[in-house]
C-alpha atoms as a PDB file:
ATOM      1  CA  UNK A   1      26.048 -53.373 132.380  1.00  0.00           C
ATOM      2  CA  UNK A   2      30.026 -52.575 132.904  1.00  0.00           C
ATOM      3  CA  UNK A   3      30.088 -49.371 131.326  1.00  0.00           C
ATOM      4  CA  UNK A   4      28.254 -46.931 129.657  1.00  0.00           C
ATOM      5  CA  UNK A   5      29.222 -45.720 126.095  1.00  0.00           C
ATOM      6  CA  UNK A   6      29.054 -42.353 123.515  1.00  0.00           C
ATOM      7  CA  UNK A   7      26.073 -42.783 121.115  1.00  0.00           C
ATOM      8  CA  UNK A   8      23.127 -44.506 123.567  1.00  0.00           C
ATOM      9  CA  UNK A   9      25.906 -47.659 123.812  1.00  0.00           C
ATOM     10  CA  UNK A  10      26.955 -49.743 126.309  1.00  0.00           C
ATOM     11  CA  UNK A  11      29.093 -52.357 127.227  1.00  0.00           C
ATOM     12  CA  UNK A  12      27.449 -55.829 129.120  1.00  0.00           C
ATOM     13  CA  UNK A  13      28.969 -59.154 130.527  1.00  0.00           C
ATOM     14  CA  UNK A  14      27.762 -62.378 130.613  1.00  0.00           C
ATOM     15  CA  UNK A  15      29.798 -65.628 131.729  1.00  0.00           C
ATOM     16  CA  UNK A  16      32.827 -63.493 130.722  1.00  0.00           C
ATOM     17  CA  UNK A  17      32.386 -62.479 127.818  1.00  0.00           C
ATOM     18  CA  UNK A  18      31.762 -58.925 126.695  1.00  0.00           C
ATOM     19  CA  UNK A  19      29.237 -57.200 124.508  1.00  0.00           C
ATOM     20  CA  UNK A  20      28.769 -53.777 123.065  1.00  0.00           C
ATOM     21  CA  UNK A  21      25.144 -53.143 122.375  1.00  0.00           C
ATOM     22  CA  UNK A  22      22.378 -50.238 122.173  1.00  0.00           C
ATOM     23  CA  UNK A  23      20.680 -48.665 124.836  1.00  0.00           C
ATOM     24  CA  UNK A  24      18.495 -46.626 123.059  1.00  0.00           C
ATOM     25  CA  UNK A  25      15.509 -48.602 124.248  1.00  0.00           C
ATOM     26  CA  UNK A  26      16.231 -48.229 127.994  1.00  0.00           C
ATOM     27  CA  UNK A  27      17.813 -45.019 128.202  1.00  0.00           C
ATOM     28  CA  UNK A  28      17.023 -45.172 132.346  1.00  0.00           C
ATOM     29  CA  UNK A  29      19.997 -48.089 132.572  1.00  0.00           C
ATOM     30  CA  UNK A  30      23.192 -47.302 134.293  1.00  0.00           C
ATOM     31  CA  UNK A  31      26.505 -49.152 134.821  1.00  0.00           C
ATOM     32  CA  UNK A  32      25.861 -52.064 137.669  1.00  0.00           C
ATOM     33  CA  UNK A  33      21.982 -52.583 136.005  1.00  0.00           C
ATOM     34  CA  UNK A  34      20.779 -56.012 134.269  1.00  0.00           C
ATOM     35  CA  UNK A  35      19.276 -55.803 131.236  1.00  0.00           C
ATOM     36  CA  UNK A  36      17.574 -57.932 129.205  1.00  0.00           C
ATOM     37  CA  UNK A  37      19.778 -57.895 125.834  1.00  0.00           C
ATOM     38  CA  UNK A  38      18.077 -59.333 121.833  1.00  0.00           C
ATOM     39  CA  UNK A  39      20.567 -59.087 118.986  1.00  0.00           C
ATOM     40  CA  UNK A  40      22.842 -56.471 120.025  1.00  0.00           C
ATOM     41  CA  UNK A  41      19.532 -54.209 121.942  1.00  0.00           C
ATOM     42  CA  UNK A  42      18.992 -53.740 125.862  1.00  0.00           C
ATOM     43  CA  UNK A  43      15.132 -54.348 125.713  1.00  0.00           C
ATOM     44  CA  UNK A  44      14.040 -54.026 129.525  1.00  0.00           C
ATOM     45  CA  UNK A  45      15.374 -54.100 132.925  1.00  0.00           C
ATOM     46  CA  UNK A  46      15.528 -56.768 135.659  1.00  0.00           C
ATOM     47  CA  UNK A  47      15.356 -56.532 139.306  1.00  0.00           C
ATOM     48  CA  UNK A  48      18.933 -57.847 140.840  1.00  0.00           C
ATOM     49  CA  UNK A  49      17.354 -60.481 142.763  1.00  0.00           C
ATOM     50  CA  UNK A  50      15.953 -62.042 140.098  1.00  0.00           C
ATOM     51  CA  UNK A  51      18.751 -61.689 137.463  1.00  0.00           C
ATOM     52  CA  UNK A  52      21.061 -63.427 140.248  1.00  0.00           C
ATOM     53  CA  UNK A  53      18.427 -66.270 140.631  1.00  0.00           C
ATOM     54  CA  UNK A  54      18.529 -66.607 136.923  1.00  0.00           C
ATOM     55  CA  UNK A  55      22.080 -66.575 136.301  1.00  0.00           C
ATOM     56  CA  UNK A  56      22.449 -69.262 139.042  1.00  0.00           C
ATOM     57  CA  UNK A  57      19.912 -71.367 137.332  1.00  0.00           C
ATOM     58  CA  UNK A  58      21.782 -70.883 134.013  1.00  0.00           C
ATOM     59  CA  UNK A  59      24.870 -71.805 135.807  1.00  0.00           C
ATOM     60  CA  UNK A  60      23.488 -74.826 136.977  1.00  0.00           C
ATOM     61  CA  UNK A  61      21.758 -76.039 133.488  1.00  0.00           C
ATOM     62  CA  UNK A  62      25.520 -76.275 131.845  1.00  0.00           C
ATOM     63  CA  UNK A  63      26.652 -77.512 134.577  1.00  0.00           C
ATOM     64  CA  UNK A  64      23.934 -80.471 134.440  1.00  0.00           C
ATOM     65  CA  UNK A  65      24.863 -80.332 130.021  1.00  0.00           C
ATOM     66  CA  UNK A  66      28.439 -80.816 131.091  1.00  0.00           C
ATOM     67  CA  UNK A  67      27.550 -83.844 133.182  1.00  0.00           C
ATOM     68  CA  UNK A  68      25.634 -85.514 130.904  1.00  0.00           C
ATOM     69  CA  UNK A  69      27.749 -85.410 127.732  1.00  0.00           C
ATOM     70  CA  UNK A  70      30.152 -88.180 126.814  1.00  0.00           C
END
């Protein structure tokens, strides 16, 4: 999360892009925090580590996509 909004919102980045969404189901989440995010809802927390291993792996499936298309 980049920033914490009014209203239980809060603004997220992934790959660039930005996001508003609700926070109402992890109210415990604070600005630096990964969250897991389904349509437009923060739905659970992950542990840095393993949101940087994931990310990395993400990275590296479209990178492998990229490869393989014509």
């Amino acid at each position: 999360m980049v920033e914490l909004r009014d209203d239980e919102q809060a603004l997220v980045e992934l790959g660039g892009l930005r996001k508003a969404i609700s926070v109402e189901l992890v109210p415990e989440a604070r600005v630096g925090d990964y969250v897991i995010v389904h349509v437009g809802h923060a739905i659970g927390m992950v542990d840095p580590d393993e949101a940087e291993r994931t990310l990395a792996l993400f990275g590296e499936m479209a990178e492998a996509v990229k490869g393989a298309t014509p």
